[in-house]
C-alpha atoms as a PDB file:
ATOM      1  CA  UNK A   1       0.000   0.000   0.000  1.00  0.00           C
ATOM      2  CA  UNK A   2       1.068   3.431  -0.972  1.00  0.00           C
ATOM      3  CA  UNK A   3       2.552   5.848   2.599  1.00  0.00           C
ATOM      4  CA  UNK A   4      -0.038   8.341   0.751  1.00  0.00           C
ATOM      5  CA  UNK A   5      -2.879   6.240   1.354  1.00  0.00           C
ATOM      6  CA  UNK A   6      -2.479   5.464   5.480  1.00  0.00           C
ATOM      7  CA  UNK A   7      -3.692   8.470   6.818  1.00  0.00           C
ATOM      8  CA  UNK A   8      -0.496   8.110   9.161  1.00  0.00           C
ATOM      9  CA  UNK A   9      -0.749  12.147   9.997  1.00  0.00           C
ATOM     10  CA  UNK A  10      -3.539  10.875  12.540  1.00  0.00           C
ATOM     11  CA  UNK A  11      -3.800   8.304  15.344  1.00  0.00           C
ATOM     12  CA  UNK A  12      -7.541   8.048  14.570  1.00  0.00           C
ATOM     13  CA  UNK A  13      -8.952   6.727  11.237  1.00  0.00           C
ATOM     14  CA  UNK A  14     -11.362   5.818   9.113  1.00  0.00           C
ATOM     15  CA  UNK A  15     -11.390   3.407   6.050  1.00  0.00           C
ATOM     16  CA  UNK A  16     -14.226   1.786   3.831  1.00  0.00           C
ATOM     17  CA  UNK A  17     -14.489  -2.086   3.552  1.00  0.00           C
ATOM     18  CA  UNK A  18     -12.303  -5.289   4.238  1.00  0.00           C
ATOM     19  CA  UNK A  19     -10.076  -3.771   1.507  1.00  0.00           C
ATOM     20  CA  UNK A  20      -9.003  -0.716   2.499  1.00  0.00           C
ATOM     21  CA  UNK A  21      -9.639  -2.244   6.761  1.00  0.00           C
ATOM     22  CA  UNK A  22      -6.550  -5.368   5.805  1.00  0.00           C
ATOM     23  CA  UNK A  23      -4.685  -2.481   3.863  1.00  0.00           C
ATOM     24  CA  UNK A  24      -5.096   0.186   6.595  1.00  0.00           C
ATOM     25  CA  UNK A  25      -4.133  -2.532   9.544  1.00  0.00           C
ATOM     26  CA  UNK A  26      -1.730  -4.129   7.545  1.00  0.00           C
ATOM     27  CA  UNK A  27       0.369  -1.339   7.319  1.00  0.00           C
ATOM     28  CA  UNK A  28      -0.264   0.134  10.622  1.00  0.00           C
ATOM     29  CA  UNK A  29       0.852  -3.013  12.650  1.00  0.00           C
ATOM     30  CA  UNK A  30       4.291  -3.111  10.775  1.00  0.00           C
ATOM     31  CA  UNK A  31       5.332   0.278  12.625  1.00  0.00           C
ATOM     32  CA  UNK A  32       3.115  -0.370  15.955  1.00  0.00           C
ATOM     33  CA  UNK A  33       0.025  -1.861  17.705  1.00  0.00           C
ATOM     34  CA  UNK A  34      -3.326  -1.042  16.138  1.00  0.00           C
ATOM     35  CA  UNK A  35      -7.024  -0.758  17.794  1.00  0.00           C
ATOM     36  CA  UNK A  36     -10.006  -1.644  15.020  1.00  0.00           C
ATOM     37  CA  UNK A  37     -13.222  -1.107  15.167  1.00  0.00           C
ATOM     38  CA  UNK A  38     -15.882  -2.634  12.696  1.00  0.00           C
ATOM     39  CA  UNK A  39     -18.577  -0.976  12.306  1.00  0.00           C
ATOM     40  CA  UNK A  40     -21.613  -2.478  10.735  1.00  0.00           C
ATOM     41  CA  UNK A  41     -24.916  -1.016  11.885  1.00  0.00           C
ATOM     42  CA  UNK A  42     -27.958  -2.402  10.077  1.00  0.00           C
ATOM     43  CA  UNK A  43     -27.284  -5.071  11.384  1.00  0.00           C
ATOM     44  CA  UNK A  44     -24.108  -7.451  12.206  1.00  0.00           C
ATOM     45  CA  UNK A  45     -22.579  -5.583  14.994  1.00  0.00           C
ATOM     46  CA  UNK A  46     -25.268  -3.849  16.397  1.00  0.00           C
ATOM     47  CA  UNK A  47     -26.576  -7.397  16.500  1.00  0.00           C
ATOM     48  CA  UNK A  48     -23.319  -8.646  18.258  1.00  0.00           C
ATOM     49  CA  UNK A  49     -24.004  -5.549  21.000  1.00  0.00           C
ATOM     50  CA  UNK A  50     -27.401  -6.911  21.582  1.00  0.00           C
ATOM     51  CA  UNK A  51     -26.215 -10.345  21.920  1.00  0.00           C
ATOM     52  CA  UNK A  52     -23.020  -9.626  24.059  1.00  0.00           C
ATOM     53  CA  UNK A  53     -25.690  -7.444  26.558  1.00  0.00           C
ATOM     54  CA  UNK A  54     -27.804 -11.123  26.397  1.00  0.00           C
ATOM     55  CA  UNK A  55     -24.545 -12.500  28.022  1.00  0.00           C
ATOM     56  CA  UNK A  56     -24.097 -14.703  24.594  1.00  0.00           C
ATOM     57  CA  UNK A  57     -20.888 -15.386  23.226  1.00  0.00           C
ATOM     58  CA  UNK A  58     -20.802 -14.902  19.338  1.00  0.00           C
ATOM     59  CA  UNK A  59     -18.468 -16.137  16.429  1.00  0.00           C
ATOM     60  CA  UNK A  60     -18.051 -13.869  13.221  1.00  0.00           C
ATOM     61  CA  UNK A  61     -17.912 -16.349  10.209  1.00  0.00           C
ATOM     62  CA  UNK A  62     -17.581 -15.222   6.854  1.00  0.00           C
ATOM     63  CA  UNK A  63     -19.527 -17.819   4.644  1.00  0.00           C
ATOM     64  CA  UNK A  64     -23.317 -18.492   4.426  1.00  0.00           C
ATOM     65  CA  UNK A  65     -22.920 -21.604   3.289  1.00  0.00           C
ATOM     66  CA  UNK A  66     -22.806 -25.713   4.235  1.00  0.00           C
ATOM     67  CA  UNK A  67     -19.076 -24.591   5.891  1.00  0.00           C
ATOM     68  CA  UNK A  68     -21.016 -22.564   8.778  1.00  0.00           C
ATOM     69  CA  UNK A  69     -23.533 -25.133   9.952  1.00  0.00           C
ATOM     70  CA  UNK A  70     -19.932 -27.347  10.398  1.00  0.00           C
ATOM     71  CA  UNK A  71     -18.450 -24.334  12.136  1.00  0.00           C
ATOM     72  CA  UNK A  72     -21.081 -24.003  14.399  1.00  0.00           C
ATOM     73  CA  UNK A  73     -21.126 -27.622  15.382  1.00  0.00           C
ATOM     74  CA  UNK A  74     -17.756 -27.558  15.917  1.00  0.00           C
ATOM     75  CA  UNK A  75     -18.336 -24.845  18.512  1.00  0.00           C
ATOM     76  CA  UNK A  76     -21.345 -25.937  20.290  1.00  0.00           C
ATOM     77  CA  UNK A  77     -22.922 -23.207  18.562  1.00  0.00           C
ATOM     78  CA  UNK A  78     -26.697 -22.211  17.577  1.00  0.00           C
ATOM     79  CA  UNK A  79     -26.037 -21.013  13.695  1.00  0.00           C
ATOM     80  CA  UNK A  80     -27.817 -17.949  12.815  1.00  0.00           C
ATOM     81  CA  UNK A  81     -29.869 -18.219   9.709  1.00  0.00           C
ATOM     82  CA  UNK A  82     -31.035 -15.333   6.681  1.00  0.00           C
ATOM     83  CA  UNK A  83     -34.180 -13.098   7.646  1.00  0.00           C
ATOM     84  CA  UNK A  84     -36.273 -14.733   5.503  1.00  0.00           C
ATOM     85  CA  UNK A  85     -35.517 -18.504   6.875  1.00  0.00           C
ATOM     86  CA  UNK A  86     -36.126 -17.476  10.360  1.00  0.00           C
ATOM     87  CA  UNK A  87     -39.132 -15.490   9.983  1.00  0.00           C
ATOM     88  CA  UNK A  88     -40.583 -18.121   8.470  1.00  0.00           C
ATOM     89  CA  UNK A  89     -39.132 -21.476  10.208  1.00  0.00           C
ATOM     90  CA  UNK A  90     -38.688 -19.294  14.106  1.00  0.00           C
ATOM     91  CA  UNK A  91     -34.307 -18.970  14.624  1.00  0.00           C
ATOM     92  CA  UNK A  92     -31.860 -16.562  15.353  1.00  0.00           C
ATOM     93  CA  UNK A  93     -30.451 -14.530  12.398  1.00  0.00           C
ATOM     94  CA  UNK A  94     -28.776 -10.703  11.825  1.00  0.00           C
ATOM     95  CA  UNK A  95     -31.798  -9.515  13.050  1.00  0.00           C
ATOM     96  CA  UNK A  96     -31.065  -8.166  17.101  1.00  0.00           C
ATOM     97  CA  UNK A  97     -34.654  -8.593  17.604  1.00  0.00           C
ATOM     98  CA  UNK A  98     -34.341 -12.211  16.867  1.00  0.00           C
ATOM     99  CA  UNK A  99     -31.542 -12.377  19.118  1.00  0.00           C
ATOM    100  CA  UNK A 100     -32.543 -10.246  22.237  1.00  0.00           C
ATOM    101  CA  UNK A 101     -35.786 -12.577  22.232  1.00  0.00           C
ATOM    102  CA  UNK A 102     -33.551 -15.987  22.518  1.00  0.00           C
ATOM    103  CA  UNK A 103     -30.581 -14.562  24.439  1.00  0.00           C
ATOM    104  CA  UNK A 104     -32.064 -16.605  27.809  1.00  0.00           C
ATOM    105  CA  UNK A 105     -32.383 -19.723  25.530  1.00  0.00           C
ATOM    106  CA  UNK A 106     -28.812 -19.342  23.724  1.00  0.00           C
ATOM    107  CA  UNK A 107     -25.761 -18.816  25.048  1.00  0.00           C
ATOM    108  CA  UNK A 108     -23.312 -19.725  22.026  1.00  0.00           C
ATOM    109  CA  UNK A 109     -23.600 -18.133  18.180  1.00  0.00           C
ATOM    110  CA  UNK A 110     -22.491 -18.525  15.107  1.00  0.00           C
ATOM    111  CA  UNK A 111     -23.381 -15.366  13.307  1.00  0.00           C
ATOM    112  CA  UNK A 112     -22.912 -15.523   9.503  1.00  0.00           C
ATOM    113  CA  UNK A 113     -22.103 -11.985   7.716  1.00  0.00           C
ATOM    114  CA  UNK A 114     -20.950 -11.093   4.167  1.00  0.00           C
ATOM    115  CA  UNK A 115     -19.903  -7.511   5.441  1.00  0.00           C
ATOM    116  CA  UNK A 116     -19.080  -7.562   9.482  1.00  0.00           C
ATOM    117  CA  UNK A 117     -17.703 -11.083   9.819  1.00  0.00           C
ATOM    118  CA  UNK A 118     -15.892 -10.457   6.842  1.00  0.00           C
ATOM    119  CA  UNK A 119     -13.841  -7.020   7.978  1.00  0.00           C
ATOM    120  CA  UNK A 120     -13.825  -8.502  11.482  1.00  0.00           C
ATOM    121  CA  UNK A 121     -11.643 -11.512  10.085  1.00  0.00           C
ATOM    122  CA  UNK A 122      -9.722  -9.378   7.798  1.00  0.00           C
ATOM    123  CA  UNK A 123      -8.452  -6.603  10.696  1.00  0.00           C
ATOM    124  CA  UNK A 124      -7.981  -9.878  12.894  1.00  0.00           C
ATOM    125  CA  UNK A 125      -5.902 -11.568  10.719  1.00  0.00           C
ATOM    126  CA  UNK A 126      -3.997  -8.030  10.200  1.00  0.00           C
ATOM    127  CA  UNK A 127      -2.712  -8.153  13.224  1.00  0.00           C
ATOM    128  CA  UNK A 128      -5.199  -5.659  15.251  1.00  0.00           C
ATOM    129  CA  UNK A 129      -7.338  -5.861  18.302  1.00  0.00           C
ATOM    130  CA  UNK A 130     -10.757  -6.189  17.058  1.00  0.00           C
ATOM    131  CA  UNK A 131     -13.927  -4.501  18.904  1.00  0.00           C
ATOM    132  CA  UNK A 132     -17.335  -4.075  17.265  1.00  0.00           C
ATOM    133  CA  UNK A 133     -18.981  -0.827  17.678  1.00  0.00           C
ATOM    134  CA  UNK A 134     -21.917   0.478  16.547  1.00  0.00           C
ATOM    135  CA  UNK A 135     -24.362   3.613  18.189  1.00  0.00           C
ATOM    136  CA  UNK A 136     -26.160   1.411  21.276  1.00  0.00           C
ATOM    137  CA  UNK A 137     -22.151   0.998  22.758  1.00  0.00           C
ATOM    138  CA  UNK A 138     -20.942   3.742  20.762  1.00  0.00           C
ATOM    139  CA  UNK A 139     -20.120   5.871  24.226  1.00  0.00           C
ATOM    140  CA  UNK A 140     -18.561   2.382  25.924  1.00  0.00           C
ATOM    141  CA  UNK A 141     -16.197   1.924  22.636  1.00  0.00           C
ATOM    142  CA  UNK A 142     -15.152   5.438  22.802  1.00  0.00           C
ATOM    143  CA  UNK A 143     -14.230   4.811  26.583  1.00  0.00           C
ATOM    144  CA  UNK A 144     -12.448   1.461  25.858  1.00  0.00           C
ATOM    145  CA  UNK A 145     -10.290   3.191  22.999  1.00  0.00           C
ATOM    146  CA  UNK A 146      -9.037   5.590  25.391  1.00  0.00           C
ATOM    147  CA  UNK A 147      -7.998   3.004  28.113  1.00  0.00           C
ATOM    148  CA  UNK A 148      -6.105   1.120  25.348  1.00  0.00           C
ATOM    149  CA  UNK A 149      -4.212   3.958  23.754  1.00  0.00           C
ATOM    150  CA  UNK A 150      -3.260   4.950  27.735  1.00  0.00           C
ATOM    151  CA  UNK A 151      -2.232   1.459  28.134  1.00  0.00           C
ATOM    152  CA  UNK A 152      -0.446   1.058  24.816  1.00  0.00           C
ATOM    153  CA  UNK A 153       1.727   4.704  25.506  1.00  0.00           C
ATOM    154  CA  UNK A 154       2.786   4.109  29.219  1.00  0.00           C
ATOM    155  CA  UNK A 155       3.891   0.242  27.498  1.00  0.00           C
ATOM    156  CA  UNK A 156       7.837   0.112  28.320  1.00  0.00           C
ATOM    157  CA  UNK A 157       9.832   1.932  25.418  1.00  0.00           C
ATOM    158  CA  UNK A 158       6.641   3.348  23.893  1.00  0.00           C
ATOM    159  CA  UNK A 159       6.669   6.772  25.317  1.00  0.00           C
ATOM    160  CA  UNK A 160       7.025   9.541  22.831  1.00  0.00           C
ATOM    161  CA  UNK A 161       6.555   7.917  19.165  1.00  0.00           C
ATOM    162  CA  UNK A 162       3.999  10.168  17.351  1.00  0.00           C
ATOM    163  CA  UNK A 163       1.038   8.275  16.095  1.00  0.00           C
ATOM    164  CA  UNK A 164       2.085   5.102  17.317  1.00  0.00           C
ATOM    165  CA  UNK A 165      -0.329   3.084  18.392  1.00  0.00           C
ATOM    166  CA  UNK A 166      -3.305   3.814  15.638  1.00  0.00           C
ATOM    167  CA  UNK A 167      -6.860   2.688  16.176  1.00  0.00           C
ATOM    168  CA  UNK A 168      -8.470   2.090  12.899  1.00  0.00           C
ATOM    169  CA  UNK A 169     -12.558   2.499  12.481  1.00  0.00           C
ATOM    170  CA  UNK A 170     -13.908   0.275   9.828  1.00  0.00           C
ATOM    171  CA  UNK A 171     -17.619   1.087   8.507  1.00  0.00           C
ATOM    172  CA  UNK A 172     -17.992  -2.421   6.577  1.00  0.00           C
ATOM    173  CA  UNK A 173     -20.611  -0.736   3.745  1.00  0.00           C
ATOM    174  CA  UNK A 174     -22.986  -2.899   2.211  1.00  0.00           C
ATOM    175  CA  UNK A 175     -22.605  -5.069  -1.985  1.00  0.00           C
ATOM    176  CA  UNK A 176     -24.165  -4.218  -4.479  1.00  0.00           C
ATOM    177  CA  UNK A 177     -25.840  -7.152  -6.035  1.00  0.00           C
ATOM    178  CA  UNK A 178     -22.056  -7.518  -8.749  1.00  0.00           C
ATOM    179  CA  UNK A 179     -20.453  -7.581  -5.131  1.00  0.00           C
ATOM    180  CA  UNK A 180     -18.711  -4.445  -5.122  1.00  0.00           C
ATOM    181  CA  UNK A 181     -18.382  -2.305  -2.084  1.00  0.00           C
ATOM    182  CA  UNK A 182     -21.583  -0.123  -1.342  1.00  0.00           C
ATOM    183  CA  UNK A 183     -20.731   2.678   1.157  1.00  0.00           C
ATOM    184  CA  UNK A 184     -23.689   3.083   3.017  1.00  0.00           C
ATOM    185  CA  UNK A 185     -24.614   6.308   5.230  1.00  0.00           C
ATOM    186  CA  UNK A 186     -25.536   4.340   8.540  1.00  0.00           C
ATOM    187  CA  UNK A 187     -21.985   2.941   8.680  1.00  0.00           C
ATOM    188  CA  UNK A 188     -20.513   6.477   8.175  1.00  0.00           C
ATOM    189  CA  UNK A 189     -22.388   7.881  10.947  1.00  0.00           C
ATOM    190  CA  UNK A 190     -21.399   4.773  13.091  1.00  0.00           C
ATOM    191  CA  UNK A 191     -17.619   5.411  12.974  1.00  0.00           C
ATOM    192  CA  UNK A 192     -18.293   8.934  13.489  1.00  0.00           C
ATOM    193  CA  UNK A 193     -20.231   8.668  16.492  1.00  0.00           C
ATOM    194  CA  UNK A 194     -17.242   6.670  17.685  1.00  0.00           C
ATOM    195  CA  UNK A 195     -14.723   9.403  16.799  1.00  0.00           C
ATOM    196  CA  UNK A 196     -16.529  11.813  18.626  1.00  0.00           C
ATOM    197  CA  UNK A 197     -16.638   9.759  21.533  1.00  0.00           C
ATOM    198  CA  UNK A 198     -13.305   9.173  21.717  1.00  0.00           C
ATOM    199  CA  UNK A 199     -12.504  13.143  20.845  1.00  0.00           C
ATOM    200  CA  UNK A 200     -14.740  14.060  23.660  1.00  0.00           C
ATOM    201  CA  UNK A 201     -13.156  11.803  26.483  1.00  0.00           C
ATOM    202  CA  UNK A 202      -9.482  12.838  25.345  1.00  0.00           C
ATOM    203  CA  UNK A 203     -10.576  16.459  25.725  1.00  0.00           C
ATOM    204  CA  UNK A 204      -7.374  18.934  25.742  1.00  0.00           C
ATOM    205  CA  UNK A 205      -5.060  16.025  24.666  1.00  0.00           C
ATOM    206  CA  UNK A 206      -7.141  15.904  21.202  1.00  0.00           C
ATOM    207  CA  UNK A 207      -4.726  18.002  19.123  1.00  0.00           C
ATOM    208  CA  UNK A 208      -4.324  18.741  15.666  1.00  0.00           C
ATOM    209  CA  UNK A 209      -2.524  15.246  14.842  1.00  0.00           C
ATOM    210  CA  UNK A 210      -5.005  12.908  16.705  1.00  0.00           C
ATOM    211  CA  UNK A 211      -7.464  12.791  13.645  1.00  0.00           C
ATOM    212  CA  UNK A 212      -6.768  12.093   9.890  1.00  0.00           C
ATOM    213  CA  UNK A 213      -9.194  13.647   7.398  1.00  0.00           C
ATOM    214  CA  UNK A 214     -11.263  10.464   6.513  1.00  0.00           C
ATOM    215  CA  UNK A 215     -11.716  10.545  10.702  1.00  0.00           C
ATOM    216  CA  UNK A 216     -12.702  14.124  10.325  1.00  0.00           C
ATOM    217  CA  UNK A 217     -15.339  13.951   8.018  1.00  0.00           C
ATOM    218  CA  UNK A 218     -16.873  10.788   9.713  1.00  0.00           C
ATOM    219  CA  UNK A 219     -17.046  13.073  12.581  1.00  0.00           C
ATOM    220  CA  UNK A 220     -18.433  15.535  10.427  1.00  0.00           C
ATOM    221  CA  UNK A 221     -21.250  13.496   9.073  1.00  0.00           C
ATOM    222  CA  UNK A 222     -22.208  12.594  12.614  1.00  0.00           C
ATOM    223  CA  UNK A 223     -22.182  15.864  14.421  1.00  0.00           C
ATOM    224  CA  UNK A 224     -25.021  15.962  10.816  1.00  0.00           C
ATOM    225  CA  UNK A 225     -27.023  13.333  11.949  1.00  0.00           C
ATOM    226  CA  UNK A 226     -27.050  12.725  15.592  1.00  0.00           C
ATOM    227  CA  UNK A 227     -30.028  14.658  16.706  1.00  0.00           C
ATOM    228  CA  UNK A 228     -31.945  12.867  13.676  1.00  0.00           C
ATOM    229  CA  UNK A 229     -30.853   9.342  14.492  1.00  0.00           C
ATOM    230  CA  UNK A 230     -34.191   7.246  14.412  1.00  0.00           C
ATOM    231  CA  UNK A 231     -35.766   9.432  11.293  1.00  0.00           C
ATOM    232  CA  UNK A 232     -32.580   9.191   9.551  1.00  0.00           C
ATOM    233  CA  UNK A 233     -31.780   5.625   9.675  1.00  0.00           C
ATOM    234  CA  UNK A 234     -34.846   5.200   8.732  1.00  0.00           C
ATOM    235  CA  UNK A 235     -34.826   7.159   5.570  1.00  0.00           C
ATOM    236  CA  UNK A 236     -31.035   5.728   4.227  1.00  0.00           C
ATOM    237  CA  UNK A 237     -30.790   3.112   1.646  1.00  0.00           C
ATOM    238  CA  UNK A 238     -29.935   0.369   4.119  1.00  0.00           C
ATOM    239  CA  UNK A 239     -32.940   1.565   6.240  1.00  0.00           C
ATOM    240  CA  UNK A 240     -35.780   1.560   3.958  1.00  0.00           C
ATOM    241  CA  UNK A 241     -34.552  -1.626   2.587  1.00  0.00           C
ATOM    242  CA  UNK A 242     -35.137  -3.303   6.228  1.00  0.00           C
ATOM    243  CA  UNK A 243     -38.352  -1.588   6.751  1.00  0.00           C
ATOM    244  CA  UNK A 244     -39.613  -2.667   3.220  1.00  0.00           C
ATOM    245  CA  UNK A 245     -38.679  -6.028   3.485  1.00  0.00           C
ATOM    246  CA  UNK A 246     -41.086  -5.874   7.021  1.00  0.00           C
ATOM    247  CA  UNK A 247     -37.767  -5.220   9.877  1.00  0.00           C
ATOM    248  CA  UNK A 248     -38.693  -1.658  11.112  1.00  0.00           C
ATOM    249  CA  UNK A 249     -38.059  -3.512  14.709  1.00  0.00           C
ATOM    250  CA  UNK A 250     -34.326  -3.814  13.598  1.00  0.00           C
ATOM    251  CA  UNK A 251     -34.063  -0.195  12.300  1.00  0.00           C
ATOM    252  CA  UNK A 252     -35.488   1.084  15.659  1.00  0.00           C
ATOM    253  CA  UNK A 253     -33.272  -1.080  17.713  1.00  0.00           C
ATOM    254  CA  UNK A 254     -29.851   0.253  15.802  1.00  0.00           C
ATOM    255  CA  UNK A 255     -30.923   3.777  16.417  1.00  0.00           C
ATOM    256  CA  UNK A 256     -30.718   3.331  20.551  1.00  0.00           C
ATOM    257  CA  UNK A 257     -27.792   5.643  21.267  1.00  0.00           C
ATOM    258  CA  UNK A 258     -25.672   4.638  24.146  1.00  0.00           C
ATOM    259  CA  UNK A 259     -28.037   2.132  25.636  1.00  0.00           C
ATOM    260  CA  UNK A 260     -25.147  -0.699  25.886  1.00  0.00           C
ATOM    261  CA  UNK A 261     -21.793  -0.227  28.347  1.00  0.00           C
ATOM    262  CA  UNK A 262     -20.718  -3.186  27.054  1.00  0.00           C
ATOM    263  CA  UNK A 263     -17.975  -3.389  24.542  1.00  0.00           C
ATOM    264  CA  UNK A 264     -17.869  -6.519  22.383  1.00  0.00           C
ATOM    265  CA  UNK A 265     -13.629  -7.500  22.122  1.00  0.00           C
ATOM    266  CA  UNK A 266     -12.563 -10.271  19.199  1.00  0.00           C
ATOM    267  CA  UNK A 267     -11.114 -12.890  21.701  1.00  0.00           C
ATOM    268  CA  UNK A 268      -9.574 -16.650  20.196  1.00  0.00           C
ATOM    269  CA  UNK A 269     -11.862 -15.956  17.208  1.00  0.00           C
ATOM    270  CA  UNK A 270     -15.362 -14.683  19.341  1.00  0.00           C
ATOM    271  CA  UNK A 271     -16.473 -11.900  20.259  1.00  0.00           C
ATOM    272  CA  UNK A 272     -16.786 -11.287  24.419  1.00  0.00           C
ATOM    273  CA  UNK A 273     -17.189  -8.660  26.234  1.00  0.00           C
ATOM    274  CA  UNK A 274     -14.363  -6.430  27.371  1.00  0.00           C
ATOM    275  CA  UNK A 275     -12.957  -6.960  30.533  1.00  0.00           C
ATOM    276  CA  UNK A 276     -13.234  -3.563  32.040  1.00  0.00           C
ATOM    277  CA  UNK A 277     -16.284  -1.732  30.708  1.00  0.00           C
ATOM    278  CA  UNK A 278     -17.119   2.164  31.513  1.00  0.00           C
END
């Protein structure tokens, strides 16, 4: 990857998709350690909040295919199905409804994503520490990124290196139907909602070399949107899709702003929650 392209001038930022989230971490983790978020909003990681608060322990898996339902066997896991299967057959799938209503029933998931699994295992594999964020924990995330880059700099032989550690924020985006990356608004407004919680618990230390642009205009977009959550979500592409296809329930539930102190941490391939939490 091309120096021009890591937003190294900041400790904070934002990139689009598993691409530019392997090439971002990648390169990052070859000069220090990195932070990631992913962000995925409608629905994977606002569904891996929900089922983190329901005390269940969840495994990103990339594949919707024979592969998981071995996966999840393999892990004494209840595998998460599509929308349409569960509304029809009763299951657990991306929507959180589905999974706050069998969190007392279920305390192990497999949860199938094209987009969130997908980054998560991609920053993983890069060599970060992976949290999920979305706008229910987006408050607890903030606080957790903080506590890490405070570990990371009092580390032995850390002290004074500029930009070193980085946190990266990944909004995963949605496909369009020839696969290609979809940036979607929701996801934007995710990772910003994280930068600004994280600008607003560093408070004086947030100086001029603390964001890169692409962190600067996610913050930008949410400082936009956040006293509009619910009407906006509602109204972007990923939002109307849900509600069209009969999920308004999901739509609602993404929109709870800071409702979750938990923060969801990527541990031996699952997702638990973090061990101190705000």
């Amino acid at each position: 990857m091309r120096d021009s392209w890591s937003q190294d001038e900041g400790t904070i930022r934002v990139e689009w998709g598993p691409v530019g989230a392997q090439s971002l971490v990648s390169y990052a983790a070859e000069r220090g350690p990195v932070v990631a978020v992913v962000v995925d909003v409608l629905s994977f990681t606002t569904a891996v909040s929900v089922a983190v608060d329901g005390a269940v322990t969840v495994w990103p898996y990339r594949w919707k295919d024979d592969s998981a339902a071995a996966f999840a066997r393999e892990h004494d896991a209840e595998l998460a199905v599509g929308r349409g299967a569960a509304k029809v057959s009763g299951g657990i799938s991306l929507s959180p409804l589905s999974i706050r209503d069998a969190a007392e029933s279920v305390e192990r998931l497999v949860l199938p994503s094209p987009n969130g699994s997908t980054v998560t295992a991609l920053l993983d594999g890069a060599g970060a520490v992976v949290a999920a964020g979305s706008l229910r924990n987006r408050s607890a995330v903030g606080a957790w990124i903080v506590r890490e880059l405070d570990a990371l700099a009092a580390a032995p032989g850390r002290q004074g290196r500029v930009g070193d550690p980085a946190v990266v924020i990944v909004p995963a985006g949605e496909r369009w139907p020839n696969g290609s990356l979809r940036p979607a608004a929701e996801d934007l407004w995710g990772a910003g909602a994280i930068v600004d919680a994280i600008v607003t618990r560093l408070e004086h230390r947030a100086g001029p070399m603390l964001l890169s642009a692409e962190a600067a205009v996610a913050l930008a977009a949410w400082s936009w949107v956040e006293d509009r959550v619910g009407p906006s979500l509602e109204a972007c592409a990923s939002g109307r899709e849900l509600v069209d296809d009969g999920y308004p329930e999901d739509v609602q539930m993404a929109s709870e702003v800071d409702v979750s102190g938990r923060v969801p941490v990527l541990v031996d391939g699952a997702f638990r929650p973090a061990a101190t939490t705000p």
